[in-house]
Protein backbone atom coordinates (compact mmCIF):
# COMPACT_ATOMS: atom_id res chain seq x y z
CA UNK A 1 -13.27 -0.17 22.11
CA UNK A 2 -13.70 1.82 18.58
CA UNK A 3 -11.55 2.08 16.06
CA UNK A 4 -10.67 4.88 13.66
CA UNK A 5 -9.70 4.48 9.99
CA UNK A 6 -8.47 7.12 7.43
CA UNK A 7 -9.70 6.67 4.60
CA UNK A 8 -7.50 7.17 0.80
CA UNK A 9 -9.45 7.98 -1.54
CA UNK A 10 -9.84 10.31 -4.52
CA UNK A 11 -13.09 12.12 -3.38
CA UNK A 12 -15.14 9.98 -6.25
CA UNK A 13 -14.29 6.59 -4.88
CA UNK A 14 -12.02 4.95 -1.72
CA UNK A 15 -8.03 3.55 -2.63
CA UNK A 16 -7.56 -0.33 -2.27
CA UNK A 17 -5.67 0.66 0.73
CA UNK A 18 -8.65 1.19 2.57
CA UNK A 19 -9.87 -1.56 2.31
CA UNK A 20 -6.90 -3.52 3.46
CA UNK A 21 -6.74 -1.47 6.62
CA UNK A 22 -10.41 -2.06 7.39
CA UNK A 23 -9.45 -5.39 7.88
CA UNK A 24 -6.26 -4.52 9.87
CA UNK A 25 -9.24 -2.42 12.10
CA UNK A 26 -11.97 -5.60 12.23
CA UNK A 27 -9.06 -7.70 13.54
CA UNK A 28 -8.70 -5.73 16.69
CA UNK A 29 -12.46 -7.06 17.32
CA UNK A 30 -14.48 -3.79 18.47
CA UNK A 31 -16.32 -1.29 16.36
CA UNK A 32 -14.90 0.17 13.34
CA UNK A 33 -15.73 3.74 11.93
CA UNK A 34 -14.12 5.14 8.99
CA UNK A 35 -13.39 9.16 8.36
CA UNK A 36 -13.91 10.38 4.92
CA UNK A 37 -11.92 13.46 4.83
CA UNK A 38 -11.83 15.99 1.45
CA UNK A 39 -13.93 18.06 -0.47
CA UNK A 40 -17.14 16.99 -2.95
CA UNK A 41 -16.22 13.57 -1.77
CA UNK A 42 -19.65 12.66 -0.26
CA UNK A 43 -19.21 9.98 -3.35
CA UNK A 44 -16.45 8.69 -1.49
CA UNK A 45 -18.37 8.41 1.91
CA UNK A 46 -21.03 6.17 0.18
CA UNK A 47 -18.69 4.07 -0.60
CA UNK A 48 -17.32 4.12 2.49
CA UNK A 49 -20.48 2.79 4.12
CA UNK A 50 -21.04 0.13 1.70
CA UNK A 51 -17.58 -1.77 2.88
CA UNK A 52 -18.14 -4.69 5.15
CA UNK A 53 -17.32 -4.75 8.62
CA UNK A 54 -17.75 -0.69 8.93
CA UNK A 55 -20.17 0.36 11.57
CA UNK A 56 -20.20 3.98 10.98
CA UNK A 57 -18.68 6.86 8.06
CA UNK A 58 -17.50 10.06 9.49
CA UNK A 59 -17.64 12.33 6.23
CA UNK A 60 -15.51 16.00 6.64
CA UNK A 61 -15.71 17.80 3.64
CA UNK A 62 -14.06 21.54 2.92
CA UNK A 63 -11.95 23.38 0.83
CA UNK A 64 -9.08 22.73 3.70
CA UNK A 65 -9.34 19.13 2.66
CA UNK A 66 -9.21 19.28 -1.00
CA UNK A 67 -5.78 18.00 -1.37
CA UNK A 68 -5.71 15.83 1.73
CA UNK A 69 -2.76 18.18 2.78
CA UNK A 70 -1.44 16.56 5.77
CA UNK A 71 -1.08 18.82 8.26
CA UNK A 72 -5.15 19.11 7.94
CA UNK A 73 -5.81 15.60 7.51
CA UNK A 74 -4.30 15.87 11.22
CA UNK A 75 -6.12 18.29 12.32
CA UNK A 76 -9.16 16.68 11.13
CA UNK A 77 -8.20 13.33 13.05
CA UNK A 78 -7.47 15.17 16.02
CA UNK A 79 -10.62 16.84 16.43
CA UNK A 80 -12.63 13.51 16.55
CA UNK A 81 -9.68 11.10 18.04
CA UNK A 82 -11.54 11.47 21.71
CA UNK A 83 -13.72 8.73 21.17
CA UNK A 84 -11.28 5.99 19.66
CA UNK A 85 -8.93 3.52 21.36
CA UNK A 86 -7.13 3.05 18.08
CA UNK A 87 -6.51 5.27 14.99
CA UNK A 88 -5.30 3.40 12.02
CA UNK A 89 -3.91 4.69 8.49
CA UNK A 90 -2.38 2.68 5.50
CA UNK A 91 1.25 2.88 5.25
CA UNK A 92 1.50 4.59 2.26
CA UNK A 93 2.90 8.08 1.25
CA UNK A 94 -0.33 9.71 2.69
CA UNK A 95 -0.66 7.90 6.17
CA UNK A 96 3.15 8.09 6.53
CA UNK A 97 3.01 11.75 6.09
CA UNK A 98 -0.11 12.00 8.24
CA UNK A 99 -0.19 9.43 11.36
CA UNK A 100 3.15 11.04 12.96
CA UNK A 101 1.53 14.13 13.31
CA UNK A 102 -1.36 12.34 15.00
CA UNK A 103 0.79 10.70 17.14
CA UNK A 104 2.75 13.79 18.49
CA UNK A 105 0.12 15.83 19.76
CA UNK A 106 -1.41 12.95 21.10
CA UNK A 107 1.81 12.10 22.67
CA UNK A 108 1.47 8.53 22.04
CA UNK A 109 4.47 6.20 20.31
CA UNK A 110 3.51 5.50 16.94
CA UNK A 111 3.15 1.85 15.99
CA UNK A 112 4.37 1.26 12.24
CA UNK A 113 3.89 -0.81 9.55
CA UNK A 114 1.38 -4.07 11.43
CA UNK A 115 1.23 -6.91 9.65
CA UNK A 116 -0.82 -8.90 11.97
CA UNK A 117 -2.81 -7.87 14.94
CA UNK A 118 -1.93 -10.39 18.06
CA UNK A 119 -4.37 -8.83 20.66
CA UNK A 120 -5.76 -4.83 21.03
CA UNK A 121 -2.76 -3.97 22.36
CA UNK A 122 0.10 -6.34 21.05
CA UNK A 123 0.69 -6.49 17.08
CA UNK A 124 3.70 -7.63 14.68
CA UNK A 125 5.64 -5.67 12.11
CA UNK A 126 8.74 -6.29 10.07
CA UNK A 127 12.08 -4.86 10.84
CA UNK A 128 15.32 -5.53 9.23
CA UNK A 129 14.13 -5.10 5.66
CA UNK A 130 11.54 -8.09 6.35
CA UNK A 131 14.01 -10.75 8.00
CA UNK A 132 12.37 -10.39 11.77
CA UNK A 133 9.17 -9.35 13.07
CA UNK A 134 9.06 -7.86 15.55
CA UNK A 135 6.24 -8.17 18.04
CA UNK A 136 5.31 -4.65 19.85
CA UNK A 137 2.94 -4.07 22.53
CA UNK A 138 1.50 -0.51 23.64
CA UNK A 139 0.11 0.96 26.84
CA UNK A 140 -0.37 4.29 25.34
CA UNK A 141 -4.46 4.84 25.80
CA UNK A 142 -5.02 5.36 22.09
CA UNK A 143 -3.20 3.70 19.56
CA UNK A 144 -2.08 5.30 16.38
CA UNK A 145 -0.98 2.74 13.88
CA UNK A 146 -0.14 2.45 10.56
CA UNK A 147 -1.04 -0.76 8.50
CA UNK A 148 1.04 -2.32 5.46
CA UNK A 149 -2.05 -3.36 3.50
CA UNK A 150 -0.38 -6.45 1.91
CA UNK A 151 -0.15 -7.66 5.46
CA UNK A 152 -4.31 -7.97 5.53
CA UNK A 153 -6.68 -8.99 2.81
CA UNK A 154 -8.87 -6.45 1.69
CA UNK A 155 -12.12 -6.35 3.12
CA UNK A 156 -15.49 -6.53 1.09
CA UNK A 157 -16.01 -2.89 -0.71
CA UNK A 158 -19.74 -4.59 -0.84
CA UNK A 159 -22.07 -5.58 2.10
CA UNK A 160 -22.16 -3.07 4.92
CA UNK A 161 -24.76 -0.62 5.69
CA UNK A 162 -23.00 2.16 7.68
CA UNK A 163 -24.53 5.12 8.78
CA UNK A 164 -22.68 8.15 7.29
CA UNK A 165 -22.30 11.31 9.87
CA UNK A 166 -21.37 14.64 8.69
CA UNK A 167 -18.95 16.72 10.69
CA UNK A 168 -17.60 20.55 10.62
CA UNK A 169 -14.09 20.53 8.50
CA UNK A 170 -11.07 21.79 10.08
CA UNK A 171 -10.14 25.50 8.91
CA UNK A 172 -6.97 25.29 7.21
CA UNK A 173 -4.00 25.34 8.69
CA UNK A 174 -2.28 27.81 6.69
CA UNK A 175 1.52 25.65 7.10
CA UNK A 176 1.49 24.28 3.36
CA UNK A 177 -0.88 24.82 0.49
CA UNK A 178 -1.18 22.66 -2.72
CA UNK A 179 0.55 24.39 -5.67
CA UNK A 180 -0.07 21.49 -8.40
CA UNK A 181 0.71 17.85 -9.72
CA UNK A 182 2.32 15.85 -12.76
CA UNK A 183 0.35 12.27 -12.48
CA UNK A 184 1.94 10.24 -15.08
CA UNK A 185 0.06 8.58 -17.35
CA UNK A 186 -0.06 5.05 -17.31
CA UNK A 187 -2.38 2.40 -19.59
CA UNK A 188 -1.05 -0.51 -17.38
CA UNK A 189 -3.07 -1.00 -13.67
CA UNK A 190 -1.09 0.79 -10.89
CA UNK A 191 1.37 -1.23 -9.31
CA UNK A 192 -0.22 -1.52 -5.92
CA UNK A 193 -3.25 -2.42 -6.61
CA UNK A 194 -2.26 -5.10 -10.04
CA UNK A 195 -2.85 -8.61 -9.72
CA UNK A 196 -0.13 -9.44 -12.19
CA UNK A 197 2.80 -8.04 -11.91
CA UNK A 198 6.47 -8.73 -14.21
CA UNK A 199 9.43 -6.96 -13.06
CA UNK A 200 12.87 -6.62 -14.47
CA UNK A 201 16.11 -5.87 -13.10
CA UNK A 202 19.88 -4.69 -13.70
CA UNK A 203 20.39 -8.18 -16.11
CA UNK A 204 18.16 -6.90 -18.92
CA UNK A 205 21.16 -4.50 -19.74
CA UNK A 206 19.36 -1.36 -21.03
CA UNK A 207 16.41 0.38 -20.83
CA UNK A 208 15.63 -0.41 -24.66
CA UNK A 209 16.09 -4.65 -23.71
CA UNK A 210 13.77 -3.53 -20.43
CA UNK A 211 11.12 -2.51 -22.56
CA UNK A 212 11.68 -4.80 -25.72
CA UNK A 213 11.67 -7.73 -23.24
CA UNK A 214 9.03 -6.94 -20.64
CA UNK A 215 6.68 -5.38 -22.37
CA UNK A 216 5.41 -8.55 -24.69
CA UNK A 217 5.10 -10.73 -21.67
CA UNK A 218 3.14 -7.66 -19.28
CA UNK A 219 0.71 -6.55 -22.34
CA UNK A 220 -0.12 -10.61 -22.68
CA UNK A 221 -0.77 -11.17 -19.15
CA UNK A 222 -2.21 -7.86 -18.62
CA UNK A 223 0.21 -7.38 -16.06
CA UNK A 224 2.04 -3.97 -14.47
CA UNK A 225 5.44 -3.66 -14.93
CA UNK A 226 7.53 -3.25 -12.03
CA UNK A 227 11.71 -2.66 -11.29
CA UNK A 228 14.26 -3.09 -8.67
CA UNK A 229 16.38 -0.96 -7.64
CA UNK A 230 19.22 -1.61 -9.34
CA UNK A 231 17.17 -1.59 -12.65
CA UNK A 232 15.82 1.98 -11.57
CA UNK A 233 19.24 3.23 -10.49
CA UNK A 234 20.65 2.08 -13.95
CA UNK A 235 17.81 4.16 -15.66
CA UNK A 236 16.13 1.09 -16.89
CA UNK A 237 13.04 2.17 -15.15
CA UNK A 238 11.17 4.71 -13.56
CA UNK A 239 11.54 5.53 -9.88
CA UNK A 240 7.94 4.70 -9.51
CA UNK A 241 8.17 0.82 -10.90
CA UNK A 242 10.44 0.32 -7.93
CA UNK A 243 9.65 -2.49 -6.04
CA UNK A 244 11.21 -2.94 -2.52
CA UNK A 245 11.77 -1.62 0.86
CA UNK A 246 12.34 1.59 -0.43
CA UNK A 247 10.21 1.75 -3.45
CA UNK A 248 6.70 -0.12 -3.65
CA UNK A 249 5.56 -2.95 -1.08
CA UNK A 250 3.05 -5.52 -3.33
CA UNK A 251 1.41 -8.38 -2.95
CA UNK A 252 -0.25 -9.67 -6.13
CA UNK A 253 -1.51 -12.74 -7.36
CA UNK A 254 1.58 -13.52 -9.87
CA UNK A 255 4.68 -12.15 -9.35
CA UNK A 256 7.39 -12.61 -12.36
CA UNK A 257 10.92 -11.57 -11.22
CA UNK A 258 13.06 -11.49 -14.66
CA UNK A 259 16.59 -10.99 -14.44
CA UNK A 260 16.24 -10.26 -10.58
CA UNK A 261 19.10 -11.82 -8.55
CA UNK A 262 16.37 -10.85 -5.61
CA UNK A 263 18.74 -8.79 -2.77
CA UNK A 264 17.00 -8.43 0.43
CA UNK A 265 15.62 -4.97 -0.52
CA UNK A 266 13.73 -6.33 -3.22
CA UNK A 267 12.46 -9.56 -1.31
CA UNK A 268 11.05 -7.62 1.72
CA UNK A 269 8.96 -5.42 -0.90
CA UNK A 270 7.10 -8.75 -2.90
CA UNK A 271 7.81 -11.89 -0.93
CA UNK A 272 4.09 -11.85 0.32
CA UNK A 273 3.03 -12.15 -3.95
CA UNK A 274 0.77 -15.13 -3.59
CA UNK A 275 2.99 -16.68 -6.89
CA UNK A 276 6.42 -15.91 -7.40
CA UNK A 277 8.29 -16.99 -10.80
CA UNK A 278 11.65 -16.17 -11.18
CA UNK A 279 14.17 -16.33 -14.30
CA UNK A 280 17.34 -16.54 -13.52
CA UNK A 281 20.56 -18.01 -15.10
CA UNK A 282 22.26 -17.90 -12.11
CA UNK A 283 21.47 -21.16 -9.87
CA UNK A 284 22.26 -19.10 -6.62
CA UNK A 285 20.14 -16.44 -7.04
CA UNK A 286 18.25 -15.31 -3.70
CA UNK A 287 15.44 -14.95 -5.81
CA UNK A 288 14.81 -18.98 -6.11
CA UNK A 289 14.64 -19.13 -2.30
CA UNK A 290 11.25 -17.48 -2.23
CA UNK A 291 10.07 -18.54 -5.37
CA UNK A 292 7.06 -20.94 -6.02
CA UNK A 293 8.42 -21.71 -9.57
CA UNK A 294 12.03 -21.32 -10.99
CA UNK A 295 13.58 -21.42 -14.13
CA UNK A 296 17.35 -21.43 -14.37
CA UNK A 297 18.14 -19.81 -18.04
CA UNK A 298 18.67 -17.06 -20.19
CA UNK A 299 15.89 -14.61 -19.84
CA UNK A 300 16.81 -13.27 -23.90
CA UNK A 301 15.56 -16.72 -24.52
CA UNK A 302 13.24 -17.81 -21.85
CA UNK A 303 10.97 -14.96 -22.18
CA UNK A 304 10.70 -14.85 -26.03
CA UNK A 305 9.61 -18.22 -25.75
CA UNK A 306 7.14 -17.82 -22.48
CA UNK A 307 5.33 -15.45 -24.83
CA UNK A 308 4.88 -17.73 -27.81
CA UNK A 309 3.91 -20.36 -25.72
CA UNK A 310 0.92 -17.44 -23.76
């Protein structure tokens, strides 16, 4: 039994992702390879091979891969999957876009979303925003599965040895092509991967109190800032500080929920934060039901005060 992860990376280094799903991979107790697929990313690859617990780097590299397109990334999978039992990508924008396709011309069900791995063929995953899990077993003869990484601690990026094999890349597939990208520019750690993370919702008011408020406390802790919903929908934030079931799934060290009444959207996307502290006024909040430390009062006040006191 061999498993199969894809790897995120940028071609200079691997995502935090990867590491996460590496341990998702270890769990299911064979060997674990890793494909490296892109183009001048043999940087990547080392890295790939230093991360403990990996047995073996599969590095593609072409023009077809540059932008990790993912009707290639596919392709690339499938010409390789032969050998593996189980095929495993992080559920994030890429694997989600990626692992279907996998699982269609393999004609296998796809299983989404693990967050624990019961046996080879039996894992558990969330449904219902996060308030069941479901447990799901497969008899499909490969497994294609994606993995929410907060469900798994990451696994070493130091420590292995793997071997790193070179393959042919796919030729492209000609059904999309990459025409270009805004990244926004951010000085704050990206909200996946922070360890500190203070997020505000629809009780700051406005997205001038969002920023006058927040920003103090995130710039002394270092932290990212993050949203709900109803914070983005109000234009308090942008789309991409969501946190929740349909914006950003994190687990950091400190979570600080500000003004967040905590709906189940929110919860299912940061209840696994190793430290929750919420501010709340309101004494029936959600949000104090999964928090580790409370405080009942007016965040205009509370916060102020929580940063003269840092």
């Amino acid at each position: 039994m061999t498993a199969l992860v894809i790897a995120e990376h940028d071609n200079a280094g691997i995502k935090p992702a990867t590491l996460n799903t590496v341990s998702a991979a270890v769990a299911l107790g064979g060997e674990v390879h890793v494909l490296v697929a892109g183009s001048g990313a043999g940087a990547a690859a080392q890295a790939a091979a230093q991360i403990a617990g990996v047995a073996k780097v599969i590095h593609a590299d072409g023009a077809s891969l540059a932008h990790e397109l993912a009707e290639n990334v596919a392709a690339q999978v499938l010409a390789i999957a032969g050998g593996y039992s189980h095929i495993l990508f992080p559920a994030t924008a890429g694997g989600k876009n990626s692992a279907p396709r996998v699982a269609a011309r393999l004609d296998v069900a796809q299983i989404s979303d693990i967050i624990k791995v019961v046996s080879p063929d039996t894992f558990e995953r969330p449904i219902y925003a996060g308030n069941a899990i479901a447990t799901v077993q497969s008899g499909d003869a490969t497994k294609v599965i994606t993995v929410r990484t907060t469900g798994f601690d990451p696994a070493a990026a130091t420590g292995g040895s793997a071997a790193v094999e070179t393959v042919a890349a796919v030729a492209d597939s000609g059904k999309s092509s990459f025409v270009g990208s805004a990244i926004a520019k951010n000085d704050r750690p990206e909200l996946t991967a922070a360890k500190i993370i203070v997020s505000g919702g629809r009780a700051l008011g406005s997205s001038e109190k969002f920023t006058e408020v927040l920003t103090p406390l995130a710039d002394k802790l270092g932290a990212a800032l993050g949203a709900s919903r109803a914070a983005v929908d109000a234009g308090y934030a942008p789309n991409d500080w969501q946190v929740g079931q349909t914006g950003k799934i994190v687990a950091p060290q400190l979570y600080v929920a500000v003004g967040i009444s905590g709906a189940i959207q929110h919860l299912a996307g940061m209840k696994d934060s190793k430290v929750i502290v919420a501010i709340n006024k309101d004494p029936e909040a959600p949000i104090f039901a999964v928090a580790d430390y409370g405080l009942e009062a007016d965040l205009f006040t509370a916060v102020p005060e929580l940063i003269e006191a840092l």
